[in-house]
N, C-alpha and C. Protein backbone atom coordinates (compact mmCIF):
# COMPACT_ATOMS: atom_id res chain seq x y z
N UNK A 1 27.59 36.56 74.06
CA UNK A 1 28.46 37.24 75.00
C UNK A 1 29.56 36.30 75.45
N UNK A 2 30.67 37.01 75.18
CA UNK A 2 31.83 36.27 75.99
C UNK A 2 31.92 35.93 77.23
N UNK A 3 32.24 35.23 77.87
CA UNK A 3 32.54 34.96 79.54
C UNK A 3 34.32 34.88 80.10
N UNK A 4 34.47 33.60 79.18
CA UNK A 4 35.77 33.24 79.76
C UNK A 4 36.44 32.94 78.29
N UNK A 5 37.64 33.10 78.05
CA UNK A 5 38.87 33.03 77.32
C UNK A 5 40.08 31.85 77.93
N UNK A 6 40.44 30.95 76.97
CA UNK A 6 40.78 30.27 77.86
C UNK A 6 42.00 29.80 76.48
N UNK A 7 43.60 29.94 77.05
CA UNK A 7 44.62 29.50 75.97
C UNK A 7 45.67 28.67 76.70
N UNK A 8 46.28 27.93 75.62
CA UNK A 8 47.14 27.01 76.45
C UNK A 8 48.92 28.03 76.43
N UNK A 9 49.63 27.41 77.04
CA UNK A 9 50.75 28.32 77.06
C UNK A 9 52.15 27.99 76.33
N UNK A 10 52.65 26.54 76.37
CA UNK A 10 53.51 26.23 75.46
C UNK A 10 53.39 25.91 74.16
N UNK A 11 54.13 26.86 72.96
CA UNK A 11 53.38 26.63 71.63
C UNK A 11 52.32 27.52 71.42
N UNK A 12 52.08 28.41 72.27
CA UNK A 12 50.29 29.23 71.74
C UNK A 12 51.02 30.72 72.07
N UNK A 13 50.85 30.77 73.60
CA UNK A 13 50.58 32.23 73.97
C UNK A 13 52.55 32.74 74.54
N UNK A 14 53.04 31.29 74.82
CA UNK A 14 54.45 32.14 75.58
C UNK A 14 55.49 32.10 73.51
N UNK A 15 56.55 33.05 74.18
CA UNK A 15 57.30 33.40 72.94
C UNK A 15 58.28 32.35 72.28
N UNK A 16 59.05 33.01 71.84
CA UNK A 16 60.38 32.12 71.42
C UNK A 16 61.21 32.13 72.71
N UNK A 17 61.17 33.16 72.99
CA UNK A 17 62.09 33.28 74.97
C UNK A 17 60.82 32.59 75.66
N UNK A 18 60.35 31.76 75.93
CA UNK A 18 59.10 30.95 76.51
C UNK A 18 58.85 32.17 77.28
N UNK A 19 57.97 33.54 77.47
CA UNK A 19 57.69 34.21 78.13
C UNK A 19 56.12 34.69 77.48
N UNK A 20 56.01 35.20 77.93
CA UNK A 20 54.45 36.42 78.27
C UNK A 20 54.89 37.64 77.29
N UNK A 21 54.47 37.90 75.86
CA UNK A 21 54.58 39.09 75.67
C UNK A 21 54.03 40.43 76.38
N UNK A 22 54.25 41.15 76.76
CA UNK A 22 53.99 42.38 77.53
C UNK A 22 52.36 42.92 76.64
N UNK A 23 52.27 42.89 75.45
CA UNK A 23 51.32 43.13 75.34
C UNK A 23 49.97 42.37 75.37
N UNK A 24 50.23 41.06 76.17
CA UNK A 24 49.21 40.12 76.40
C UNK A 24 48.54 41.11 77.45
N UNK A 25 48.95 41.17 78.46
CA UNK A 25 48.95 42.30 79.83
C UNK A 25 48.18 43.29 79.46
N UNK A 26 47.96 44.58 78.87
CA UNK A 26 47.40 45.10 78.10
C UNK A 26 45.83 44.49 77.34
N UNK A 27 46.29 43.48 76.63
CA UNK A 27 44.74 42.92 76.57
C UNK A 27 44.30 42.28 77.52
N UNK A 28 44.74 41.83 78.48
CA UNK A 28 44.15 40.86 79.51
C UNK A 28 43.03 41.89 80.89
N UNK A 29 44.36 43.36 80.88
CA UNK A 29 43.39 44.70 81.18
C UNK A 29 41.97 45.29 80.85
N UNK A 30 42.09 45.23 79.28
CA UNK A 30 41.15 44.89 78.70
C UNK A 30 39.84 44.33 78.68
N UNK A 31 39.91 42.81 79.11
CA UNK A 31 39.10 41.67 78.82
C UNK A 31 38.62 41.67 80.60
N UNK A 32 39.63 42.15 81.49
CA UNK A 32 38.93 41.75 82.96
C UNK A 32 37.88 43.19 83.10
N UNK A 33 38.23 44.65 82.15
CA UNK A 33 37.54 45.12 82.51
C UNK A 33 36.07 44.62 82.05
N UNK A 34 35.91 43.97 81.28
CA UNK A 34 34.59 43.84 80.35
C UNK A 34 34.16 42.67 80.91
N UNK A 35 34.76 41.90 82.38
CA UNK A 35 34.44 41.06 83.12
C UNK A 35 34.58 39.50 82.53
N UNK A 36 35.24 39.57 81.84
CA UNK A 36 35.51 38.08 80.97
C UNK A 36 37.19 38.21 81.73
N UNK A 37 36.66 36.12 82.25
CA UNK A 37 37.68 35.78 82.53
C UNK A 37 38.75 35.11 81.60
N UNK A 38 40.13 34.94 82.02
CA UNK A 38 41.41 34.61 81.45
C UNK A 38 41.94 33.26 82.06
N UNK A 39 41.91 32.15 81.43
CA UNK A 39 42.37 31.14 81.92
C UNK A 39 43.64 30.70 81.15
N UNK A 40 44.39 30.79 81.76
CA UNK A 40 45.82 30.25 81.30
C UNK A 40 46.20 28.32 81.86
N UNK A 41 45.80 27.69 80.64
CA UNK A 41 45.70 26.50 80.66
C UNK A 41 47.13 25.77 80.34
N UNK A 42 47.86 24.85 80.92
CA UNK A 42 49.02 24.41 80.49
C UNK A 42 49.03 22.58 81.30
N UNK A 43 49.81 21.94 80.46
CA UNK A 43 50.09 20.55 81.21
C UNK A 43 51.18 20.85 82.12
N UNK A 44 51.88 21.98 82.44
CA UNK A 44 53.10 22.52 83.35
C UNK A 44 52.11 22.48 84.73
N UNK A 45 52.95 22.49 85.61
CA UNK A 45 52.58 22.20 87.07
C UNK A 45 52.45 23.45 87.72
N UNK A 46 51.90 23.76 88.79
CA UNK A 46 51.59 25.30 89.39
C UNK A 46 52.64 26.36 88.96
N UNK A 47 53.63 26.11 89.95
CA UNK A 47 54.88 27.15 90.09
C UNK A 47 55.26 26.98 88.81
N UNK A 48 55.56 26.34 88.25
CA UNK A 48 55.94 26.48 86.68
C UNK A 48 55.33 27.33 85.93
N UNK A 49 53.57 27.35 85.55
CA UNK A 49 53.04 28.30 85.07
C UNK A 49 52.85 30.04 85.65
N UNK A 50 52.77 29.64 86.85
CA UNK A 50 52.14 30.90 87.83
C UNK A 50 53.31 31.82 87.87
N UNK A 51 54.68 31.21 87.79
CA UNK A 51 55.95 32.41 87.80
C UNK A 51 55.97 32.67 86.60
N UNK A 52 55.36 32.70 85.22
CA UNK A 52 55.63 33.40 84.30
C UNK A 52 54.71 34.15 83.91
N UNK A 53 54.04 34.62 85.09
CA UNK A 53 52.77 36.15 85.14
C UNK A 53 53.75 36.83 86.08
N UNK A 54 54.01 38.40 85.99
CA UNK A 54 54.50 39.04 86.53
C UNK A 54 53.02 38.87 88.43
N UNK A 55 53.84 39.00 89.43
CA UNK A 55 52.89 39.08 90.15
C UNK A 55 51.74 40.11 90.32
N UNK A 56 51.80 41.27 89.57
CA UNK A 56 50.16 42.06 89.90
C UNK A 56 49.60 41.78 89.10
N UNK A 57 49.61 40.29 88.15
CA UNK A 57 48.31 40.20 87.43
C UNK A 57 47.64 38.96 87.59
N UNK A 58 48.68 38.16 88.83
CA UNK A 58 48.66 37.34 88.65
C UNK A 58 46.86 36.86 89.35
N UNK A 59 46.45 37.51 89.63
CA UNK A 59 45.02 37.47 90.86
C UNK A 59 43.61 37.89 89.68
N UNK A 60 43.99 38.17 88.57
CA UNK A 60 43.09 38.29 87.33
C UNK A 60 43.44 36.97 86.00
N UNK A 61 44.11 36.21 86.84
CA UNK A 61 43.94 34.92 86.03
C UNK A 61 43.48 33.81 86.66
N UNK A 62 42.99 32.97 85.73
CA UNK A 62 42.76 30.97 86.15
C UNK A 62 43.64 30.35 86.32
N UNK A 63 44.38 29.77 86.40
CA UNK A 63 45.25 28.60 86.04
C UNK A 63 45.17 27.51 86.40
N UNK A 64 44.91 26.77 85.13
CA UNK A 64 44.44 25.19 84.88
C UNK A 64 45.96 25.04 84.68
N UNK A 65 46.31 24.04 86.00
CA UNK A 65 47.51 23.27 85.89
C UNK A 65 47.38 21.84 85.58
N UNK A 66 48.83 21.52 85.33
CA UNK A 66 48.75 19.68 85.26
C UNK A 66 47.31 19.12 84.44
N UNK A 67 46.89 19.62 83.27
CA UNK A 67 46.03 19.15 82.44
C UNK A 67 44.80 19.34 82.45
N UNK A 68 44.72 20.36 83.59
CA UNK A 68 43.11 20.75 84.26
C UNK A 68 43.14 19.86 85.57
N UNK A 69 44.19 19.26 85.99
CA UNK A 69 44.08 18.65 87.19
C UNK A 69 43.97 19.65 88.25
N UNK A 70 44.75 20.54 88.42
CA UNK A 70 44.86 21.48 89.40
C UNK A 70 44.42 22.99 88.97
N UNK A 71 42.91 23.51 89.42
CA UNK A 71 42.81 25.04 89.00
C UNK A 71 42.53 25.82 90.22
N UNK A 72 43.12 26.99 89.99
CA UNK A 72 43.05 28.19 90.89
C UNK A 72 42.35 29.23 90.26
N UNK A 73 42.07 30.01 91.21
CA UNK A 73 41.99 31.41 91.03
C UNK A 73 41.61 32.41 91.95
N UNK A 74 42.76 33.26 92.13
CA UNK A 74 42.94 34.57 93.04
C UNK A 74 42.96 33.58 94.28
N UNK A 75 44.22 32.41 94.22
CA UNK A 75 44.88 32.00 95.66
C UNK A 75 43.60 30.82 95.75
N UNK A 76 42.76 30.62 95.22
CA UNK A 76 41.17 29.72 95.99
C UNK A 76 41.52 28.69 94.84
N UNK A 77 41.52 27.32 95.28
CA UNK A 77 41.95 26.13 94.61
C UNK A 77 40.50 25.65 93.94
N UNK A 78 39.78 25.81 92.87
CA UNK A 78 38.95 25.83 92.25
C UNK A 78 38.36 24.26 91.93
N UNK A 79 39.41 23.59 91.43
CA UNK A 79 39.34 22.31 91.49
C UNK A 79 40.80 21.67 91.60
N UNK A 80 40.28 20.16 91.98
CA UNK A 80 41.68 19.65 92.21
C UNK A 80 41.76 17.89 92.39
N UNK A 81 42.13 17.40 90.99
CA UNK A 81 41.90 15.95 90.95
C UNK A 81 43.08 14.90 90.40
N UNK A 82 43.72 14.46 91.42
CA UNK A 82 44.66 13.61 91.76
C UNK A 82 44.31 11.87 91.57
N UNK A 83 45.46 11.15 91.38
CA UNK A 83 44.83 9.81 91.98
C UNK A 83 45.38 9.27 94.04
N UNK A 84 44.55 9.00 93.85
CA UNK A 84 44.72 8.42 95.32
C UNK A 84 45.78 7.55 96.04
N UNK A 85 46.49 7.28 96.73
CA UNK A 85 48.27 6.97 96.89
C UNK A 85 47.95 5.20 96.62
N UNK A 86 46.81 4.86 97.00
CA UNK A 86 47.21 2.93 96.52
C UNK A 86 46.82 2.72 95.06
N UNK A 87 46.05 3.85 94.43
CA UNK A 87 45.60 3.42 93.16
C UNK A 87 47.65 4.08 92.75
N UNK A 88 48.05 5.03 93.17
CA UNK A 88 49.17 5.59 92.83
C UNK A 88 50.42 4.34 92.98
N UNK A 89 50.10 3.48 93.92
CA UNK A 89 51.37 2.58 94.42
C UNK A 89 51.19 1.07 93.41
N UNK A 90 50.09 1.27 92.88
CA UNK A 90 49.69 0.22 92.01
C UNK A 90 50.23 0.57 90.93
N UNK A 91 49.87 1.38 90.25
CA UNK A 91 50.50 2.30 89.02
C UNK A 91 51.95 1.81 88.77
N UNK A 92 52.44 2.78 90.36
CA UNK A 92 53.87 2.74 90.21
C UNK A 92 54.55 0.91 89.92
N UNK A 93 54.25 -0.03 90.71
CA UNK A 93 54.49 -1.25 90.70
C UNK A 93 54.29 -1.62 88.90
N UNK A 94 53.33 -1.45 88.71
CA UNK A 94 53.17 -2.23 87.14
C UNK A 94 54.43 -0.90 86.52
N UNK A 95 54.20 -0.20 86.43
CA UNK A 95 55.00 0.69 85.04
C UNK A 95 56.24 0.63 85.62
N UNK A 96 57.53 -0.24 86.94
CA UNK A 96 58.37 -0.55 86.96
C UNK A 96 58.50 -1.90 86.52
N UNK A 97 57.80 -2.49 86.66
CA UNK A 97 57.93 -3.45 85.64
C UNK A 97 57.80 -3.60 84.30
N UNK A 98 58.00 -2.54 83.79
CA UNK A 98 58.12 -2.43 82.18
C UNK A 98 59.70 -1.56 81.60
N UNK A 99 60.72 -2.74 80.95
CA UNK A 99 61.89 -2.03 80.68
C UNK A 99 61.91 -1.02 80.32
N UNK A 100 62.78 -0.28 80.81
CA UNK A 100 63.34 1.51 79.79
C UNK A 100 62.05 2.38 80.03
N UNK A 101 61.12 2.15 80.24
CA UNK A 101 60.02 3.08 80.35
C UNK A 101 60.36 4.45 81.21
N UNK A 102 60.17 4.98 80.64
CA UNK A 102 60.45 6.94 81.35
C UNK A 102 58.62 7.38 81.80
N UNK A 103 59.20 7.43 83.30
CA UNK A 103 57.76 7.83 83.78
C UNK A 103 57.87 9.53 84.46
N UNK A 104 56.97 10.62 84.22
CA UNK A 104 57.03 11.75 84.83
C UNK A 104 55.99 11.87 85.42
N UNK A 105 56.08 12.01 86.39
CA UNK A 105 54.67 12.58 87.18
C UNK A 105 54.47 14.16 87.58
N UNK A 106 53.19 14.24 88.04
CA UNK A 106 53.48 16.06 88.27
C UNK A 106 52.33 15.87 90.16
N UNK A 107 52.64 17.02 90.28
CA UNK A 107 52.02 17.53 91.79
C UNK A 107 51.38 18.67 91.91
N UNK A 108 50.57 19.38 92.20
CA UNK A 108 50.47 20.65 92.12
C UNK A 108 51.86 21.66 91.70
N UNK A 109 52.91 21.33 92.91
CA UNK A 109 53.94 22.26 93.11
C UNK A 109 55.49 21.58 92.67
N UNK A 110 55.19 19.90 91.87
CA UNK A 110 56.38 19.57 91.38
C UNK A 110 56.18 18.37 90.29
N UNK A 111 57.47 18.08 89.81
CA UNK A 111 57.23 17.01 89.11
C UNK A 111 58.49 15.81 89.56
N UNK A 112 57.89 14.66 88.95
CA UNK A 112 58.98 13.81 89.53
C UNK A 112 58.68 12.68 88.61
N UNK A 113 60.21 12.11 88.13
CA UNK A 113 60.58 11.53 86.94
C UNK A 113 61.81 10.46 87.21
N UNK A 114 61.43 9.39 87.08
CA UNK A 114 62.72 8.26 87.23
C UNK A 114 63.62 8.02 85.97
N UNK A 115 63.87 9.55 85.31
CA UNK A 115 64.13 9.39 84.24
C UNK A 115 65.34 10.78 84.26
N UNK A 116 66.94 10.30 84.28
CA UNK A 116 67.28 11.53 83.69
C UNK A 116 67.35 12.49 82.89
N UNK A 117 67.15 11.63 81.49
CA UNK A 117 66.75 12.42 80.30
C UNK A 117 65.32 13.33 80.77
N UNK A 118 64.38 13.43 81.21
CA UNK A 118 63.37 13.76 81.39
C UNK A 118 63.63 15.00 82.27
N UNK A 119 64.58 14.55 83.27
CA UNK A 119 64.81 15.50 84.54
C UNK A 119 65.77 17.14 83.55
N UNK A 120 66.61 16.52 82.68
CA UNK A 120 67.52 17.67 81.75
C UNK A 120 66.55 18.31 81.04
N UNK A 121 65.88 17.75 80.58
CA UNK A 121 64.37 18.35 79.88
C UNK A 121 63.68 19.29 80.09
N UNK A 122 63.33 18.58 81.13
CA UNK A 122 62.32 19.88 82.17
C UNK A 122 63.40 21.00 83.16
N UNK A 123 64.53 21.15 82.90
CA UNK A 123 65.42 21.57 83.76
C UNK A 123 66.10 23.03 82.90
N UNK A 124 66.26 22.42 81.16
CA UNK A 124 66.40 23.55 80.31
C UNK A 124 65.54 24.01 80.02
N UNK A 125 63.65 23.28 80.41
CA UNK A 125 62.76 24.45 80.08
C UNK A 125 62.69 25.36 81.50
N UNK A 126 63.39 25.59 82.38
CA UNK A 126 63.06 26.66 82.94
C UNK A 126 61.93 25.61 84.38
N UNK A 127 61.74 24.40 84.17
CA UNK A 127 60.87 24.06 85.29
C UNK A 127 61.09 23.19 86.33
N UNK A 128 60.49 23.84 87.39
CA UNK A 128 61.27 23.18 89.16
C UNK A 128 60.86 21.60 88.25
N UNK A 129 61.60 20.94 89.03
CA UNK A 129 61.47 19.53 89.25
C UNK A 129 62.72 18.86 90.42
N UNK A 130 61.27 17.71 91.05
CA UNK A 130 62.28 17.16 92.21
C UNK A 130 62.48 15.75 92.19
């Protein structure tokens, strides 16, 4: 027996227009009636993934954000695993000390990058970044 369904989103399930085919919706109707859940898995950060579900379906999905760092479902933060701000300030210290290095980080609700190339990047895919 099935339970849960679980796909990643860039490269798998969104299109050539990076979107949601309409007939995913339709099967996803489907699959919640037969009580199997839908996890929409992506390394994209909350608001990035979560605005490309129209909102009335959006409460019949998972979403494993930021690598499985951040999961929801139906608004209830499921899990949620970060590093801690001195293991974070340590981090940051060594990987500025390494030339040219392009660092991106993500947040639940953003990402942040000492990197312009990185910032144009994530800016023509369609995703907040601050």
């Amino acid at each position: 027996m099935i339970n849960l369904i679980a796909t990643d989103m860039d490269g798998t399930l969104l299109n050539a227009e990076r979107e949601i085919d309409v007939e995913f919706f339709e099967i996803l109707k489907h699959l919640r009636s037969k009580n199997i859940l839908v996890v929409l898995a992506s390394g994209r950060e909350y608001n990035s993934l979560v605005n490309l579900v129209p909102k009335e379906y959006r409460n019949e999905l998972i979403f494993a954000c930021n690598n499985g760092n951040y999961i929801e479902f139906q608004g209830e933060t499921l899990f949620e695993s970060y590093i801690d701000k001195s293991m974070f300030e340590k981090l940051i210290s060594k990987l500025e000390s390494i030339e040219d290095l392009k660092v991106l980080m993500s947040t639940k609700n953003s990402i942040f990058t000492n990197s312009m190339q990185n910032y144009f990047i994530y800016k023509l895919k369609g995703q907040k970044i601050t």
